[in-house]
Protein backbone atom coordinates (compact mmCIF):
# COMPACT_ATOMS: atom_id res chain seq x y z
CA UNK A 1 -27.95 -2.36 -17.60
CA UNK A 2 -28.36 0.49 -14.88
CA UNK A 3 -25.32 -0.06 -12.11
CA UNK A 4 -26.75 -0.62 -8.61
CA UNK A 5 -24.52 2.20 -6.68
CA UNK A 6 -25.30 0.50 -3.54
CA UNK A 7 -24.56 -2.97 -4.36
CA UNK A 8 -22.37 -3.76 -1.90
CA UNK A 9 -18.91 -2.80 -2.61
CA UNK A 10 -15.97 -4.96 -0.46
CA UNK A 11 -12.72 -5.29 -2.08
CA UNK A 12 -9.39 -6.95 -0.57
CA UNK A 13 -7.34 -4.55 0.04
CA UNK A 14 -6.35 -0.89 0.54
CA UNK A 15 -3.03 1.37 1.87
CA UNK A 16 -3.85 4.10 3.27
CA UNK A 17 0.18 6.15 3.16
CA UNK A 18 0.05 8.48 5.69
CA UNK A 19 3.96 8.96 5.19
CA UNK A 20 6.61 8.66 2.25
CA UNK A 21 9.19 9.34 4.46
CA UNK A 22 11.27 6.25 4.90
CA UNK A 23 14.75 5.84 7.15
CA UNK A 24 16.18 3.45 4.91
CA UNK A 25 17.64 3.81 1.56
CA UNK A 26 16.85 0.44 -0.61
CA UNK A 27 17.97 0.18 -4.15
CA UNK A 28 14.79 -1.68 -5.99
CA UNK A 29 11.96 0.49 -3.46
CA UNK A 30 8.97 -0.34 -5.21
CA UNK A 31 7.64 3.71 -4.96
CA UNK A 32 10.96 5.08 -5.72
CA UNK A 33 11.12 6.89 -1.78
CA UNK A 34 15.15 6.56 -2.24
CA UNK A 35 15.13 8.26 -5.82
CA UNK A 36 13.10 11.79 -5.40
CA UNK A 37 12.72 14.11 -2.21
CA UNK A 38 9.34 14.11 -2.80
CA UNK A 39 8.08 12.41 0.44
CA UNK A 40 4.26 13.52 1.50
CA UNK A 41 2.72 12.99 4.36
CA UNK A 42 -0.72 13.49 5.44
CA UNK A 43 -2.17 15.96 8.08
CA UNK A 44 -4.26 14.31 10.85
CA UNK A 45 -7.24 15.95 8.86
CA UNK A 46 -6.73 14.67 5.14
CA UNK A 47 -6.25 11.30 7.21
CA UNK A 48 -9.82 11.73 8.33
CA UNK A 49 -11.29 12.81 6.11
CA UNK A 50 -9.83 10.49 3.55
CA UNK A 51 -10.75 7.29 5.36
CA UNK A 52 -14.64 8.82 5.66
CA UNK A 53 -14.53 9.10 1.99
CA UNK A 54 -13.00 5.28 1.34
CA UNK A 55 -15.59 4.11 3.42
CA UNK A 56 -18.73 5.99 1.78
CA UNK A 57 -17.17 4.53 -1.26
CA UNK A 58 -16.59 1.00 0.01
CA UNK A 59 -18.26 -0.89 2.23
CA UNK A 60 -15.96 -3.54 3.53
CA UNK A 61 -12.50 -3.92 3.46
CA UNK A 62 -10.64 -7.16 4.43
CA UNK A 63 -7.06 -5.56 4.97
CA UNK A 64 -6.42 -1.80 5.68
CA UNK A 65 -3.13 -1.16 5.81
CA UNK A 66 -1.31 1.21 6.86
CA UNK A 67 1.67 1.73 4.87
CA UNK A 68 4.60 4.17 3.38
CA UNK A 69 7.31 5.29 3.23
CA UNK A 70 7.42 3.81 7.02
CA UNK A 71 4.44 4.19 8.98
CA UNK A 72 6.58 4.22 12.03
CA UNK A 73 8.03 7.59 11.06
CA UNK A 74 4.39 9.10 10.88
CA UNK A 75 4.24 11.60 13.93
CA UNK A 76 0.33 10.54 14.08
CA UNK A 77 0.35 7.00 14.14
CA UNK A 78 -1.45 6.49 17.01
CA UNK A 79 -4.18 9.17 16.26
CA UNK A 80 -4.63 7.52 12.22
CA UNK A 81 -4.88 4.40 14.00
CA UNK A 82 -8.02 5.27 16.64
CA UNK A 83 -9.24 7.07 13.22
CA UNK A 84 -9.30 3.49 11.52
CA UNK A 85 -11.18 1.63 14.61
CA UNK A 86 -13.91 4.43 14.21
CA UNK A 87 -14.59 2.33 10.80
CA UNK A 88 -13.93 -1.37 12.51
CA UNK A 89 -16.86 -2.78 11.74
CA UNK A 90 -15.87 -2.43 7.83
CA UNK A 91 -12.99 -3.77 8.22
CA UNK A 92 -11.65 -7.36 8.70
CA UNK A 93 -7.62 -6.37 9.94
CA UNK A 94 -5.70 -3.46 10.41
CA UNK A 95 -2.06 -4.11 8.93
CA UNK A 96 0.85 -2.44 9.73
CA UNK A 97 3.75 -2.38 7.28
CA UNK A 98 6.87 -1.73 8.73
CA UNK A 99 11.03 -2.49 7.65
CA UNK A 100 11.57 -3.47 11.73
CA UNK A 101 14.47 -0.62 12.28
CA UNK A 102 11.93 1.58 14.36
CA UNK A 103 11.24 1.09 18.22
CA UNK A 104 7.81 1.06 18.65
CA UNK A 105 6.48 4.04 21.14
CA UNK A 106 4.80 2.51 24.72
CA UNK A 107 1.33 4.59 23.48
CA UNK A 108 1.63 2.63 19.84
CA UNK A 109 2.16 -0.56 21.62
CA UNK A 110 -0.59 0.23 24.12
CA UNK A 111 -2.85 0.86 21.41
CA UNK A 112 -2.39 -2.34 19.51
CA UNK A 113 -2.76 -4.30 22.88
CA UNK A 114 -5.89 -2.77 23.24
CA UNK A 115 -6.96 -3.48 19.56
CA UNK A 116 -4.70 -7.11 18.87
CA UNK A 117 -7.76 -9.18 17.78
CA UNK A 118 -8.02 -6.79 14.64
CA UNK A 119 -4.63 -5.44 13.97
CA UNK A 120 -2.21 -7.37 12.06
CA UNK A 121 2.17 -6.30 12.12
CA UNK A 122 3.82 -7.41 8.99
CA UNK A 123 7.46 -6.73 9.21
CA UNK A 124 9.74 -7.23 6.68
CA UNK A 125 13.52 -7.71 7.48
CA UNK A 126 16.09 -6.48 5.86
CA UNK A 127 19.03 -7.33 7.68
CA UNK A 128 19.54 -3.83 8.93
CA UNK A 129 18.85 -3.40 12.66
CA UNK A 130 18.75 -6.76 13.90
CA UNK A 131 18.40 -5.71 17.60
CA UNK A 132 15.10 -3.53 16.69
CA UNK A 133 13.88 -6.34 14.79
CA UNK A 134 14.34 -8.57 17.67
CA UNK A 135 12.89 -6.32 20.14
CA UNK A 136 9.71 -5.18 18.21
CA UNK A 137 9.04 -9.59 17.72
CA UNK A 138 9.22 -9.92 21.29
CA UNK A 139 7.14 -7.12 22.39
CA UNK A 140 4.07 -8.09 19.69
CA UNK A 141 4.63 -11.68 21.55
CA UNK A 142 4.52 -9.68 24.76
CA UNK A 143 0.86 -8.28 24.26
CA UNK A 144 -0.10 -10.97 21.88
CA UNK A 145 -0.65 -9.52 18.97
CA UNK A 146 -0.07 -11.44 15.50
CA UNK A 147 2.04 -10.46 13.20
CA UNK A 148 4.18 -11.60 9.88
CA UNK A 149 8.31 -11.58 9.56
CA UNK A 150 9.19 -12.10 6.15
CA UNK A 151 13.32 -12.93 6.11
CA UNK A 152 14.49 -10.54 2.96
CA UNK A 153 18.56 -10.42 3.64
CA UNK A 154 21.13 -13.46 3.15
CA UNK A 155 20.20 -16.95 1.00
CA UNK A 156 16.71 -17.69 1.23
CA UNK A 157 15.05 -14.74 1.03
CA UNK A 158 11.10 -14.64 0.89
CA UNK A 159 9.70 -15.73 -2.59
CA UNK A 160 13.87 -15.39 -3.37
CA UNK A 161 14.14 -11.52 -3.07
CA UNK A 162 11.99 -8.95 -4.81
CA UNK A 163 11.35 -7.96 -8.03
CA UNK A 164 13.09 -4.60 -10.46
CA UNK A 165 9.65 -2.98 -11.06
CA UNK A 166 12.38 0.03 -13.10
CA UNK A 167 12.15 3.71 -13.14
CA UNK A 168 9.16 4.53 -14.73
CA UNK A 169 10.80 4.14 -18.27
CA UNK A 170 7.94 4.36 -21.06
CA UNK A 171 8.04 0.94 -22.78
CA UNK A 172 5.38 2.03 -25.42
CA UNK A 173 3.75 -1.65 -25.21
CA UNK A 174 0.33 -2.66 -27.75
CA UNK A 175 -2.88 -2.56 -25.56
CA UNK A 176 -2.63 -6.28 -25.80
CA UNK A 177 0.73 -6.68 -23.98
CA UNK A 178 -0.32 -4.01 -21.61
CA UNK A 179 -3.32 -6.02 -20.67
CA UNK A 180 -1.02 -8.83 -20.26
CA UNK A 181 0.76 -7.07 -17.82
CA UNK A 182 -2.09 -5.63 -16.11
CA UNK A 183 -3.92 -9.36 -15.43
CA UNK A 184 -1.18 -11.17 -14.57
CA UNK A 185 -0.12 -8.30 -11.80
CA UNK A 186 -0.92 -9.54 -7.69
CA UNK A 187 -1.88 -5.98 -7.37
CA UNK A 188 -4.88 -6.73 -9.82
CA UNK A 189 -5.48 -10.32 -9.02
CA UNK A 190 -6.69 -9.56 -5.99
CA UNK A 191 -9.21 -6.95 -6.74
CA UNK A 192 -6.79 -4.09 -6.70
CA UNK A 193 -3.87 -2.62 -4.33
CA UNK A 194 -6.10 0.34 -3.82
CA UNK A 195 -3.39 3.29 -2.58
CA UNK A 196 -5.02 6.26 -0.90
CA UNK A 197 -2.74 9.75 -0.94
CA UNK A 198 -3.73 13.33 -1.61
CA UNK A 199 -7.42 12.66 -2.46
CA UNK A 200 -6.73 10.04 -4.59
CA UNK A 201 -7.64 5.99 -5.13
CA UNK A 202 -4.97 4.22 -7.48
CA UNK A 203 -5.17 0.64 -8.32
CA UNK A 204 -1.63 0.46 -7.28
CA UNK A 205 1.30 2.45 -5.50
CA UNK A 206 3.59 2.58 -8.91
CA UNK A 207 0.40 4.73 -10.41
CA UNK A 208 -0.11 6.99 -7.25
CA UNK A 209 3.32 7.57 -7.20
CA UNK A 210 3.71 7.85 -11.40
CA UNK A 211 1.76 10.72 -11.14
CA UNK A 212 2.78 12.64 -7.98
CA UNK A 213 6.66 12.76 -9.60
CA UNK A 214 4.63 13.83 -12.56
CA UNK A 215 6.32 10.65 -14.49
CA UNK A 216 3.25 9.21 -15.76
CA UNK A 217 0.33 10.87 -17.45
CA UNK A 218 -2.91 9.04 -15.89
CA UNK A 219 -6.41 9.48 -17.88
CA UNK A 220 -8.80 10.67 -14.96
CA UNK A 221 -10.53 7.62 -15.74
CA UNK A 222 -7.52 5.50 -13.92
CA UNK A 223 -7.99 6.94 -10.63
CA UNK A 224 -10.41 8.05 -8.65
CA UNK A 225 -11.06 11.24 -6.59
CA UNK A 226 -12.49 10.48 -3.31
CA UNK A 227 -13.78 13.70 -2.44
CA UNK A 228 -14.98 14.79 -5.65
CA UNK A 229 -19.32 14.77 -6.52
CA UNK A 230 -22.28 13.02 -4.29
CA UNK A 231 -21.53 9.33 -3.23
CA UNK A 232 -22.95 7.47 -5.44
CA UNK A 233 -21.36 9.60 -8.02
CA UNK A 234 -18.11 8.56 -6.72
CA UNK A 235 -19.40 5.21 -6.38
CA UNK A 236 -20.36 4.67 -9.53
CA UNK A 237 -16.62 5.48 -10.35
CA UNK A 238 -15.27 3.19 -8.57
CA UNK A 239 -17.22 0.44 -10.03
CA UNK A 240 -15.87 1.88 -13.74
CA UNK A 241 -12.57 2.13 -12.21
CA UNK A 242 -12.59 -1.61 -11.31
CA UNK A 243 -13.73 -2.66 -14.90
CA UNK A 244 -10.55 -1.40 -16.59
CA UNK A 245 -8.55 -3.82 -18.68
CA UNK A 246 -5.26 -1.84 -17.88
CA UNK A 247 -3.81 1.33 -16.85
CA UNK A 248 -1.16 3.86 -18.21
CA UNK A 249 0.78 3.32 -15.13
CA UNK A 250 1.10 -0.40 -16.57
CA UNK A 251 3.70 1.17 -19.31
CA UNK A 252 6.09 2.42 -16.95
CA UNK A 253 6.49 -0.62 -15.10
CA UNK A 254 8.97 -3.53 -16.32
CA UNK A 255 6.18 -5.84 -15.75
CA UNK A 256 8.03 -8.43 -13.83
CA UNK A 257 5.60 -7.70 -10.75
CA UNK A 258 3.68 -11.27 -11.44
CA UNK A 259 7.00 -13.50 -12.48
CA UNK A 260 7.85 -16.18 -11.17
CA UNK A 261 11.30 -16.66 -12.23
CA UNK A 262 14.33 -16.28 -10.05
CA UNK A 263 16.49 -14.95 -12.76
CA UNK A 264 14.30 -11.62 -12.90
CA UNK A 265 14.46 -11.74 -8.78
CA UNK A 266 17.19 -9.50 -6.81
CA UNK A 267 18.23 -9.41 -3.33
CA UNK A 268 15.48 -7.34 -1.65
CA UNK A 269 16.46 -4.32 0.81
CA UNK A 270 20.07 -3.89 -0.42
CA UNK A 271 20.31 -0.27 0.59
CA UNK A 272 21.97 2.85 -1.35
């Protein structure tokens, strides 16, 4: 039957990467930021205009997050932040990613005071800059803001270190293992890791980034322009988008992302 464009359209999750840049170097990066100088980063305008589009497109959003590359390093933080709270009545929590190895600026930590009940700091630890880590804890205490600290360095490292997601090798896998692949993802399981980066929506950050190195060779179908024909054009997209069994971007991946087993786990953050 006919699609209902404005059916309400929420999904779980999407990044929004105003940066690639990154300050640390690890070995297993899940977007390859150590491996190719390619790092973009948004102007204050794409950033705009970007989230207008997401949100003409979707109509709720439980976590926008703001990731990278580290979104500490983004010289607009603040400014892409104020930018999301223009939307924050389609969104649930702001999230910011962050390796804990950056200081956080007085304005930054102003604004999240300001903002705490909706914005969400998930830090991941690599052992690098203990000190930073330490400080940027006790200053989210400080202006009570919540936030995460997942423990990825030494023996017992969150869900026992992360996974080798490879170097966008082409397996050449059957459509059936593919979908295998695709369903048993986290990305996919819940609804989609939507990435958002130069006008485009990717189910996940392996595909955005596939196809920026020009590594993998997406079918238009697989991702979505945001700024491309009326709403409901693009909506109607989107919905297509969210019906696909698998993606191209699925082939370069080892396909470990939804394991379980230790054996194909490795010590997270372990840096260049």
């Amino acid at each position: 039957g006919k699609i209902n464009m404005y059916e309400e359209q929420r999904v779980e999750m999407v990044n929004l990467t105003p940066t690639m840049r990154c300050n640390l170097k690890c070995k297993l990066c899940g977007v390859l930021v150590p491996h190719y100088s390619y790092c973009p980063q948004m102007s204050r305008d794409e950033l705009a205009d970007s989230l207008k589009a997401v949100f003409e497109i979707i109509d709720y959003i439980k976590k926008l997050q703001i990731t990278g590359g580290e979104p500490f390093m983004y010289p607009y933080l603040c400014e892409a932040m104020e930018e999301c709270f223009k939307y924050s009545d389609k969104f649930d929590k702001l999230w910011i990613l962050t390796n804990g190895t950056i200081p956080i600026k007085k304005e930054i930590l102003e604004f999240i005071k300001t903002h705490k009940d909706k914005i969400y700091v998930h830090i991941s630890d690599y052992g690098v800059k203990q000190d930073v880590t330490n400080k940027i804890i006790e200053q989210l205490k400080q202006i009570g803001c919540d936030y995460r600290y997942l423990k990825y360095y030494g023996s017992q490292q969150y869900y026992d270190g992360w996974v080798d997601q490879g170097d966008f090798t082409e397996h050449a896998r059957s459509k059936e293992e593919l979908k295998q692949i695709f369903q048993k993802c986290p990305h996919v399981c819940r609804g989609g890791s939507w990435y958002v980066r130069n006008g485009e929506m990717h189910w996940c950050g392996r595909s955005i980034r596939g196809k920026e190195l020009g590594k993998v060779a997406l079918d238009k179908k697989e991702y979505l322009n945001i700024f491309e024909g009326t709403v409901e054009e693009r909506r109607k997209r989107f919905k297509e988008l969210q019906s696909l069994a698998y993606i191209t971007a699925c082939d370069y991946c080892n396909g470990n992302y939804g394991t379980t087993q230790n054996e194909k786990r490795y010590p997270a953050g372990e840096q260049m």
